[in-house]
PDB file of N, CA and C in Angstrom:
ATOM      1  N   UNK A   1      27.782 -22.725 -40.562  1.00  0.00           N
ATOM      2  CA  UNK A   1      28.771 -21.680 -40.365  1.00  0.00           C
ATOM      3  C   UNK A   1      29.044 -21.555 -38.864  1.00  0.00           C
ATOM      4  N   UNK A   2      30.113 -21.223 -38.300  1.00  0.00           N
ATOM      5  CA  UNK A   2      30.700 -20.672 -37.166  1.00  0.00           C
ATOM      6  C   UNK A   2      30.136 -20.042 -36.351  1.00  0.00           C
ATOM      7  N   UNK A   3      29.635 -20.159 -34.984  1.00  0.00           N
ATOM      8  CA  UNK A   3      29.181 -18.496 -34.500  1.00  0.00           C
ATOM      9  C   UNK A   3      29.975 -17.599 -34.848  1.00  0.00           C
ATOM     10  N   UNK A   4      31.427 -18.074 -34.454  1.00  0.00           N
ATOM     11  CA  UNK A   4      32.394 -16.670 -34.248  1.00  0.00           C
ATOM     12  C   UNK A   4      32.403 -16.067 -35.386  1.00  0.00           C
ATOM     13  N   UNK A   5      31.850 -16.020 -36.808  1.00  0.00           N
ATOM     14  CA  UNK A   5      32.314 -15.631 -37.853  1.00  0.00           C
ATOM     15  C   UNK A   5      30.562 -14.516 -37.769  1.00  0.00           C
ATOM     16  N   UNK A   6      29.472 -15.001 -37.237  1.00  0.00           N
ATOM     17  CA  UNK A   6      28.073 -14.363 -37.475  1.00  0.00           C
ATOM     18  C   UNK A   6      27.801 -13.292 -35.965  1.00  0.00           C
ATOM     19  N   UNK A   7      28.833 -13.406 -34.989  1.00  0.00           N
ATOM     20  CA  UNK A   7      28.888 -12.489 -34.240  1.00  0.00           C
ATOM     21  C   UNK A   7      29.384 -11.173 -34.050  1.00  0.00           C
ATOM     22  N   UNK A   8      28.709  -9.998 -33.107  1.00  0.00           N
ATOM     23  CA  UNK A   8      29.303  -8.613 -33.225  1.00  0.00           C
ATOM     24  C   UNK A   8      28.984  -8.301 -31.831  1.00  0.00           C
ATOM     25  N   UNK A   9      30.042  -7.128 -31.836  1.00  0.00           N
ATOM     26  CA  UNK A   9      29.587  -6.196 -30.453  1.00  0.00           C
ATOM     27  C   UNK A   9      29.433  -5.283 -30.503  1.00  0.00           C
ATOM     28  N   UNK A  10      28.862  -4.291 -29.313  1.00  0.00           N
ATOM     29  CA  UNK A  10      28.565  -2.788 -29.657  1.00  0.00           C
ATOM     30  C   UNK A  10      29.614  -1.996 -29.150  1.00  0.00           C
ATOM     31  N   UNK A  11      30.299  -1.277 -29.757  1.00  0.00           N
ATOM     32  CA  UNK A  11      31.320   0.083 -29.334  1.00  0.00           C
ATOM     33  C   UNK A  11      31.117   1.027 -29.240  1.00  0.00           C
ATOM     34  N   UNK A  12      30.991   1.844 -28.388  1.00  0.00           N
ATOM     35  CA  UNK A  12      30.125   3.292 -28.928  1.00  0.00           C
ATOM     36  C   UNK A  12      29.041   2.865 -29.778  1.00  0.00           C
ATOM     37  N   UNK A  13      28.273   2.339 -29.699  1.00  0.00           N
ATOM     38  CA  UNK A  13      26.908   2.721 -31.328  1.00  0.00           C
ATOM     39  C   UNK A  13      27.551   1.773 -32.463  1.00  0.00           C
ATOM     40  N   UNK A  14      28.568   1.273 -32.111  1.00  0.00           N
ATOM     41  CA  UNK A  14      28.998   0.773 -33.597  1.00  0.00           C
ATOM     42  C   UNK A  14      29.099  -0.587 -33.496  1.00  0.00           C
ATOM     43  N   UNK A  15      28.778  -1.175 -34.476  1.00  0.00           N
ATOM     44  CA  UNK A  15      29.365  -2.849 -35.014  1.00  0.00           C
ATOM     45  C   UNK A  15      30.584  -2.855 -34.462  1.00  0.00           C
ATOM     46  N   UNK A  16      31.218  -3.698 -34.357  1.00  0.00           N
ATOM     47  CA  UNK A  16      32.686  -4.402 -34.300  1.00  0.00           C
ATOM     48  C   UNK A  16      32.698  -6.084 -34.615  1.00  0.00           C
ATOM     49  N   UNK A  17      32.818  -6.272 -35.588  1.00  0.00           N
ATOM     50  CA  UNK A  17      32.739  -8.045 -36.071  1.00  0.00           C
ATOM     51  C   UNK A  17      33.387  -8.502 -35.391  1.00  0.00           C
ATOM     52  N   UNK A  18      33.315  -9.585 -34.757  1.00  0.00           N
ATOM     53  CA  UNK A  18      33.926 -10.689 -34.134  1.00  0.00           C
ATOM     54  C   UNK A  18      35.211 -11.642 -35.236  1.00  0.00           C
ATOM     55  N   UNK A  19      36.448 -11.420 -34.458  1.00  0.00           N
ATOM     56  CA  UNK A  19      37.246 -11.887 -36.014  1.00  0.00           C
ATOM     57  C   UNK A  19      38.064 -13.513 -35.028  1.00  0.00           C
ATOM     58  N   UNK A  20      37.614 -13.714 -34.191  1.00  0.00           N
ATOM     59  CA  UNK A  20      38.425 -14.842 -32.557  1.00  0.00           C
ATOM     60  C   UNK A  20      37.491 -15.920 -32.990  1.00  0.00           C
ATOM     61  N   UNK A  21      37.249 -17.238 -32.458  1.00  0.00           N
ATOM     62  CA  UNK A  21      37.011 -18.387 -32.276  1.00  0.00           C
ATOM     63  C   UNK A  21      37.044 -18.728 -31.005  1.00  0.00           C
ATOM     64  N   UNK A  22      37.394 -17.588 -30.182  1.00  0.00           N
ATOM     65  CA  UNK A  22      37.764 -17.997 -28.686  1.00  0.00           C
ATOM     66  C   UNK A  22      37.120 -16.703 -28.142  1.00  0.00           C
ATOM     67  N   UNK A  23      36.698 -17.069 -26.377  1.00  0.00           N
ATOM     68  CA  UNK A  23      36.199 -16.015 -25.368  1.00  0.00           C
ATOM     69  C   UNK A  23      37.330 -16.012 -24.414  1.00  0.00           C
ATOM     70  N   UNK A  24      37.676 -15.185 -23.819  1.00  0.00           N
ATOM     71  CA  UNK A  24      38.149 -14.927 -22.422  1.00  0.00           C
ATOM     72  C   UNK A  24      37.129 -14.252 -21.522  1.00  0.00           C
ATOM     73  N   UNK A  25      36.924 -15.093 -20.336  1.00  0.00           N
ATOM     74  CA  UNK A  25      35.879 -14.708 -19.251  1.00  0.00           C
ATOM     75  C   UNK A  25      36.424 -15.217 -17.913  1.00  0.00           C
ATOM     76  N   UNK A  26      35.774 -14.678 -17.178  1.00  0.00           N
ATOM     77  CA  UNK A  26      36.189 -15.129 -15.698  1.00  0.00           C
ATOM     78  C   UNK A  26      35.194 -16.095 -14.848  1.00  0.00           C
ATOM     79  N   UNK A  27      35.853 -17.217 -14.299  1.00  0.00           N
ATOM     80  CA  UNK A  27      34.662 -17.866 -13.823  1.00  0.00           C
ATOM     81  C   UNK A  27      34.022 -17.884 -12.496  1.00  0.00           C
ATOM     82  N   UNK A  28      32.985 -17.952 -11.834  1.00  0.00           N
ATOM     83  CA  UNK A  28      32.764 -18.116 -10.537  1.00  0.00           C
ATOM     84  C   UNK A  28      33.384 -18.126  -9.392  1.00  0.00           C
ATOM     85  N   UNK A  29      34.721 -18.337  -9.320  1.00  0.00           N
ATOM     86  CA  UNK A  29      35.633 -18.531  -8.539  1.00  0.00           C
ATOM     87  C   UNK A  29      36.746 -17.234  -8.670  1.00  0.00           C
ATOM     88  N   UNK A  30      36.196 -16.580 -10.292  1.00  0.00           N
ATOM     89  CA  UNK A  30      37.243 -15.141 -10.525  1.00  0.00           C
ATOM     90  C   UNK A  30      38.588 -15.631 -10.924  1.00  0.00           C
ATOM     91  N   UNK A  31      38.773 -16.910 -11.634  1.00  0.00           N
ATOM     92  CA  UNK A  31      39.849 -17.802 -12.154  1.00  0.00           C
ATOM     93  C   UNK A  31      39.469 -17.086 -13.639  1.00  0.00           C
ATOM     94  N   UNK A  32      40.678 -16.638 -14.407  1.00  0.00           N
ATOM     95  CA  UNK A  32      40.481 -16.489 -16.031  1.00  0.00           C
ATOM     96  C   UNK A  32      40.110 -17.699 -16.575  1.00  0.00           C
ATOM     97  N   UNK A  33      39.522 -17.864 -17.382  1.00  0.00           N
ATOM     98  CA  UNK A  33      39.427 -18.494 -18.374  1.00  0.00           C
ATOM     99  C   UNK A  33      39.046 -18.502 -20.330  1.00  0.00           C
ATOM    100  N   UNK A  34      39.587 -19.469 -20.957  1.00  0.00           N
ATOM    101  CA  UNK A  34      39.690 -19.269 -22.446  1.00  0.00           C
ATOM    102  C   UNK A  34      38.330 -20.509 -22.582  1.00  0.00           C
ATOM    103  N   UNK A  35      37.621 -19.956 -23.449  1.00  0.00           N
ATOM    104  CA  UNK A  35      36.967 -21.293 -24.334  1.00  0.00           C
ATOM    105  C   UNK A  35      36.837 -20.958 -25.920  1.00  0.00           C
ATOM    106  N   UNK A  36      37.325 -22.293 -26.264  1.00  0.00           N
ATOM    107  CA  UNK A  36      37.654 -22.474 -28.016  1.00  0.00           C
ATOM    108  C   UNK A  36      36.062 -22.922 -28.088  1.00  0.00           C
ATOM    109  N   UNK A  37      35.918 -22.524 -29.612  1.00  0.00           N
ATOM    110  CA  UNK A  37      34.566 -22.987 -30.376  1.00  0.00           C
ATOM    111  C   UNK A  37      33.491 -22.443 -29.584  1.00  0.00           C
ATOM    112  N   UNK A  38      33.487 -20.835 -29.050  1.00  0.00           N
ATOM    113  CA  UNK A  38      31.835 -20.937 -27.912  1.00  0.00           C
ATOM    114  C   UNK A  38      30.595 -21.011 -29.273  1.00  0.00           C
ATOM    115  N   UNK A  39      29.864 -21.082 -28.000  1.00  0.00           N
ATOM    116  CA  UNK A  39      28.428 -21.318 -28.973  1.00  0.00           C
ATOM    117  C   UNK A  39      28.028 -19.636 -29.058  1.00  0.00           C
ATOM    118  N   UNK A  40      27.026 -19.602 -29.499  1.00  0.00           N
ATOM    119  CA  UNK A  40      25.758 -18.400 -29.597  1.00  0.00           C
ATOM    120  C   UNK A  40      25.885 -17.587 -27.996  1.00  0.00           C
ATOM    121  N   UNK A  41      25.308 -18.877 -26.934  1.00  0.00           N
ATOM    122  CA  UNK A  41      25.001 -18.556 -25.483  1.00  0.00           C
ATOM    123  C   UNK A  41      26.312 -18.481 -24.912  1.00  0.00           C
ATOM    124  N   UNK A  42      27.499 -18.789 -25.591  1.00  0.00           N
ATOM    125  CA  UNK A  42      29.060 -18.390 -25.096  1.00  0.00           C
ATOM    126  C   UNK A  42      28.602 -17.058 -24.912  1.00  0.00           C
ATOM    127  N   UNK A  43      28.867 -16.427 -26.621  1.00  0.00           N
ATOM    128  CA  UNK A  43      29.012 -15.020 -26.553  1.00  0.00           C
ATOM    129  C   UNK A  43      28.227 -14.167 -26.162  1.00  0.00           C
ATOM    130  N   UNK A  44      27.014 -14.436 -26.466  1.00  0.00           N
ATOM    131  CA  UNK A  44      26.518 -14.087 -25.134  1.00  0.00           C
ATOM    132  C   UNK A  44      26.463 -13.102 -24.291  1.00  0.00           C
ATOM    133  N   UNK A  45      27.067 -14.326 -23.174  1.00  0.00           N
ATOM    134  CA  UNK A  45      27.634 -14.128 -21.875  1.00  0.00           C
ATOM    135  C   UNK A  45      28.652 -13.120 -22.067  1.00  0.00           C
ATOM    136  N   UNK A  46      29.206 -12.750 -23.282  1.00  0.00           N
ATOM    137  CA  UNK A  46      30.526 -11.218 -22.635  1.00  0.00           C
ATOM    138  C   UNK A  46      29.717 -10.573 -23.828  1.00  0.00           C
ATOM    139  N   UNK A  47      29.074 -10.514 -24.136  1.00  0.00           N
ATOM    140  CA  UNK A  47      28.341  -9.528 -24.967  1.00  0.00           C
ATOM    141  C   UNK A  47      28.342  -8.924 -26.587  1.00  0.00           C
ATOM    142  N   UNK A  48      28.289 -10.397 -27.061  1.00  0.00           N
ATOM    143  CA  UNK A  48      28.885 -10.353 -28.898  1.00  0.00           C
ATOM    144  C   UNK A  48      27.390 -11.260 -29.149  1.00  0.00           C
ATOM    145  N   UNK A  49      26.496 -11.017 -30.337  1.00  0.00           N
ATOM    146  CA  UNK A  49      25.503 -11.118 -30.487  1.00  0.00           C
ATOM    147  C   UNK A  49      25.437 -11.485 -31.659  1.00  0.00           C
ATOM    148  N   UNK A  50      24.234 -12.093 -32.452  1.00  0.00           N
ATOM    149  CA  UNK A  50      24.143 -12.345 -34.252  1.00  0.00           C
ATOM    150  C   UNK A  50      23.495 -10.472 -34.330  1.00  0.00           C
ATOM    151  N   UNK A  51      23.736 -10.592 -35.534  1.00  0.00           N
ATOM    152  CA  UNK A  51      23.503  -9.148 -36.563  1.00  0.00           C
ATOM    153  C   UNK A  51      21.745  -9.679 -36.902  1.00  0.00           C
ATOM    154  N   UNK A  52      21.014  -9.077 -36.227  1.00  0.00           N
ATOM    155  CA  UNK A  52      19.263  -9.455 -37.365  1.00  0.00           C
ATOM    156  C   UNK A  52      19.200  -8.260 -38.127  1.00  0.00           C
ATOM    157  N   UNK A  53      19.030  -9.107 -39.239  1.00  0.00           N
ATOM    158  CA  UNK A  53      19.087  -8.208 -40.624  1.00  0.00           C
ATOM    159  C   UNK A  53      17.598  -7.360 -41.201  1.00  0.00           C
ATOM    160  N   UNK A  54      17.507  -6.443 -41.179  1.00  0.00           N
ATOM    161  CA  UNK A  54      16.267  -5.966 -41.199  1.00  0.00           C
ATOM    162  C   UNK A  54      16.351  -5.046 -42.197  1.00  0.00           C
ATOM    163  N   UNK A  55      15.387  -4.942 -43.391  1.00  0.00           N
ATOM    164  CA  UNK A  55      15.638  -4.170 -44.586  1.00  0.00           C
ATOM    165  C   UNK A  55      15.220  -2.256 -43.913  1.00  0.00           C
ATOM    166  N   UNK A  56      16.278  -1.404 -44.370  1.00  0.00           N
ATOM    167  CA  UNK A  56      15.820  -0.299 -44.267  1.00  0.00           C
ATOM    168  C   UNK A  56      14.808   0.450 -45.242  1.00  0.00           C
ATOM    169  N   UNK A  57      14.445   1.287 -44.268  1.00  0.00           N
ATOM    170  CA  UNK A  57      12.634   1.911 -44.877  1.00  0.00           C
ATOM    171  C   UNK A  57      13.376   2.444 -45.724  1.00  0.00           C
ATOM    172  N   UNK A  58      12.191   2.984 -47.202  1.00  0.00           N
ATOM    173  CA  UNK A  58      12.641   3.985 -48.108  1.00  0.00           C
ATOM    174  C   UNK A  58      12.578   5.146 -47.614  1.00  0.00           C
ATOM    175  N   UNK A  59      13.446   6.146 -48.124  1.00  0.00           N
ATOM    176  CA  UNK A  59      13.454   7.635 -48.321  1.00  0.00           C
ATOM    177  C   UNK A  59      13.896   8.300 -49.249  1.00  0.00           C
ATOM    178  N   UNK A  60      13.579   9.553 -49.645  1.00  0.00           N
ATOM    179  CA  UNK A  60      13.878  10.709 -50.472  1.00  0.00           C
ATOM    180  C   UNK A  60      15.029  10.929 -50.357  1.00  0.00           C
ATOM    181  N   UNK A  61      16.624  10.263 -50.578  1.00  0.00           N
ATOM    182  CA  UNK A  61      18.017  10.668 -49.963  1.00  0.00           C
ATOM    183  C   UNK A  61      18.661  12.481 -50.552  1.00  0.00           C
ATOM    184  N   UNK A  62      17.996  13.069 -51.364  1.00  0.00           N
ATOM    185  CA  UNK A  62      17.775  14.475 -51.679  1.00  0.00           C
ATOM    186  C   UNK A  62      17.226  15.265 -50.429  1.00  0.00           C
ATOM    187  N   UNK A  63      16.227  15.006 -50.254  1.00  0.00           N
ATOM    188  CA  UNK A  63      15.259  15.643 -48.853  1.00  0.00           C
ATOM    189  C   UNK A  63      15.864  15.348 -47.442  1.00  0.00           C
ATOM    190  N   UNK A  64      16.118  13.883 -47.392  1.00  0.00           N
ATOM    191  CA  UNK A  64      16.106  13.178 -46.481  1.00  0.00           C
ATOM    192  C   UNK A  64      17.420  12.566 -46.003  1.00  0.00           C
ATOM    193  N   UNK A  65      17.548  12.501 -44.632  1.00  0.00           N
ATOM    194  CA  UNK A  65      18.955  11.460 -44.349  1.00  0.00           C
ATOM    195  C   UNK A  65      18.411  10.056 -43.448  1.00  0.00           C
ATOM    196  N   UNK A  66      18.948   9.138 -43.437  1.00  0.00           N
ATOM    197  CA  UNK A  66      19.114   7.734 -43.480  1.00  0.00           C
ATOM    198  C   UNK A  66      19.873   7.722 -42.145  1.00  0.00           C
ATOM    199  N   UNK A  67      19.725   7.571 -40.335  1.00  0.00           N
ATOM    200  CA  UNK A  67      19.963   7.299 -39.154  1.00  0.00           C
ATOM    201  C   UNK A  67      20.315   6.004 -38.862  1.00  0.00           C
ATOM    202  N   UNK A  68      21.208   5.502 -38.650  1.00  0.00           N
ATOM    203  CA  UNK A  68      20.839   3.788 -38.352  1.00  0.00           C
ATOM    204  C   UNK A  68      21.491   4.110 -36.669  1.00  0.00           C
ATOM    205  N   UNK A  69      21.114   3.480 -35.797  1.00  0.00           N
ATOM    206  CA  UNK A  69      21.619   2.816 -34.734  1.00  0.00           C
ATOM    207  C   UNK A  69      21.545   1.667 -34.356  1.00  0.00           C
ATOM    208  N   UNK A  70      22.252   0.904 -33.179  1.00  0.00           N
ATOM    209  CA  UNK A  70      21.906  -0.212 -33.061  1.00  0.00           C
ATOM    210  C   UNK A  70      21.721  -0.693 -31.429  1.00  0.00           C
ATOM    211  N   UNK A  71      20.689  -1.578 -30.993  1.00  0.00           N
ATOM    212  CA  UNK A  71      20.419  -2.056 -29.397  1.00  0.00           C
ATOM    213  C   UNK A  71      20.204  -3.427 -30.170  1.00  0.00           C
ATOM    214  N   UNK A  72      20.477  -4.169 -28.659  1.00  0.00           N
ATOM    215  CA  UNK A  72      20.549  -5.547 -28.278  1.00  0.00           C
ATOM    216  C   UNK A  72      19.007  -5.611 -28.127  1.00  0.00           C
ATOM    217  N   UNK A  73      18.449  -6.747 -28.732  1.00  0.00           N
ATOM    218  CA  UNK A  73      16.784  -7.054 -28.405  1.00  0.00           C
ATOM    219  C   UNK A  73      16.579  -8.703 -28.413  1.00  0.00           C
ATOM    220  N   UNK A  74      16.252  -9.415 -27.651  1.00  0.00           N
ATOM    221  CA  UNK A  74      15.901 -10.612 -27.903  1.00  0.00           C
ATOM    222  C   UNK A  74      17.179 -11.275 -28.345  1.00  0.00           C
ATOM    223  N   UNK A  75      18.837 -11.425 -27.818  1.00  0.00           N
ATOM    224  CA  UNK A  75      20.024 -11.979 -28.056  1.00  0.00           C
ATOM    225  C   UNK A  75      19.886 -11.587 -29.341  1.00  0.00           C
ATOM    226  N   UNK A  76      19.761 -10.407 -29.656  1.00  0.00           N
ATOM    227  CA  UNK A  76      20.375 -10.129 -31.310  1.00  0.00           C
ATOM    228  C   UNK A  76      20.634  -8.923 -31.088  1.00  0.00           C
ATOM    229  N   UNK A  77      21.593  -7.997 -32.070  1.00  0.00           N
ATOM    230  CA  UNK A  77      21.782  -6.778 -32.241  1.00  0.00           C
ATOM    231  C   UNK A  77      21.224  -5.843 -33.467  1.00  0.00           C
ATOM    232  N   UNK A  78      19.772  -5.181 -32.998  1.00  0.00           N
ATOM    233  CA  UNK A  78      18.895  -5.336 -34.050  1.00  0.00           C
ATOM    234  C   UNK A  78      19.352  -3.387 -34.615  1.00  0.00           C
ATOM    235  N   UNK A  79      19.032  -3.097 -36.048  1.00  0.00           N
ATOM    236  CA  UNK A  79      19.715  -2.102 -36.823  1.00  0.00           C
ATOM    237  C   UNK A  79      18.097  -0.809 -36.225  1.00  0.00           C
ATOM    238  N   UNK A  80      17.801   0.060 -35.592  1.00  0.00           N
ATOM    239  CA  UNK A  80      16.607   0.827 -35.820  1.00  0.00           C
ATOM    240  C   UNK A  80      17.026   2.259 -36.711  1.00  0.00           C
ATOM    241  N   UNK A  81      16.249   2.320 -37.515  1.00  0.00           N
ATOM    242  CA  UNK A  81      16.350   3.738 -38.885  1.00  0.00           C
ATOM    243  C   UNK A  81      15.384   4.385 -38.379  1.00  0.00           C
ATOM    244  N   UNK A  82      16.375   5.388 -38.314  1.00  0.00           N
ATOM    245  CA  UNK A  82      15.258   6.845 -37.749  1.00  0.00           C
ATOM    246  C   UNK A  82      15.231   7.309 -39.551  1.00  0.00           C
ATOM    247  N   UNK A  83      14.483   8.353 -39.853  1.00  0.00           N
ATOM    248  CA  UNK A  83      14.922   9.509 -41.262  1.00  0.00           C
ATOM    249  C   UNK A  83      14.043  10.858 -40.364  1.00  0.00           C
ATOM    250  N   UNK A  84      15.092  11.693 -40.594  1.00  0.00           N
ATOM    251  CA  UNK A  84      15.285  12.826 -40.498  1.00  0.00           C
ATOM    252  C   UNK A  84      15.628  13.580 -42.026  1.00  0.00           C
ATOM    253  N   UNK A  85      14.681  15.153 -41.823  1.00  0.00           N
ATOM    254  CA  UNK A  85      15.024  16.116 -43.260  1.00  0.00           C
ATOM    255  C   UNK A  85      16.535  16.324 -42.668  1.00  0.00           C
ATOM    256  N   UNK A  86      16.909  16.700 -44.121  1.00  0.00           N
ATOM    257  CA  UNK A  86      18.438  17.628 -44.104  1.00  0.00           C
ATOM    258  C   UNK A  86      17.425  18.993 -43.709  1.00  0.00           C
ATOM    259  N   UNK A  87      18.668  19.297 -43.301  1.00  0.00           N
ATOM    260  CA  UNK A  87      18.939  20.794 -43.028  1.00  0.00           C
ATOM    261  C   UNK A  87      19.413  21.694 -43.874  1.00  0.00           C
ATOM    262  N   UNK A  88      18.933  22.763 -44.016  1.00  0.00           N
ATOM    263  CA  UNK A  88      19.215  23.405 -45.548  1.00  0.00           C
ATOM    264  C   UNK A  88      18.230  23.376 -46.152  1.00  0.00           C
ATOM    265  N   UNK A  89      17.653  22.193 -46.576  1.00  0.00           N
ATOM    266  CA  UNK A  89      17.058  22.026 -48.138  1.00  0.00           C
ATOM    267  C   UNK A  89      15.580  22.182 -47.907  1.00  0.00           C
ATOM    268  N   UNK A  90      15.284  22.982 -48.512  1.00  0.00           N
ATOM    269  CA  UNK A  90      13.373  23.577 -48.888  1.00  0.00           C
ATOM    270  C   UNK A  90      12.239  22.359 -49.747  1.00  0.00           C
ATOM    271  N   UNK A  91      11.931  22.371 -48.965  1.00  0.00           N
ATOM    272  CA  UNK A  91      10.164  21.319 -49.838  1.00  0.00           C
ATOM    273  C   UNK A  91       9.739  22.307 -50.844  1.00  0.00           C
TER     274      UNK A  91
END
């Protein structure tokens, strides 16, 4: 498969899938440049990453709410689950 199709970036906190085949970056000299087909270490470099897929913990979704955020760790953009009680609801 493609990188460009297994890559994402962060927006605010959020995913944004990579939907291009191509980077625009600037090079050493501060000349634009396009590259078709980047690799993994293309994207990289402007900051689009693979998704590591990591199963979320169980919880009580009655009691409980389900947090996801996401940080860059080791060239991946890894998912961390907080759970937090609702508010409102009595044990």
């Amino acid at each position: 498969m493609l990188a460009y199709k297994n890559v994402y970036s962060l927006q605010d906190g959020r995913l944004v899938k990579n939907k291009e085949n191509k980077i625009e970056y600037c090079d050493e000299n501060g000349k634009k440049r396009v590259k078709t087909n980047p690799t993994y270490k293309d994207f990289a470099r402007v900051g689009k990453y693979p998704l590591k897929e990591e199963k979320a913990p169980s919880y009580d979704s009655e009691m409980e709410e389900l947090i996801v955020s996401y940080i860059v760790e080791d060239g991946y953009i890894v998912p961390k689950y907080e759970i937090k009680a609702k508010e409102g609801v009595e044990e």
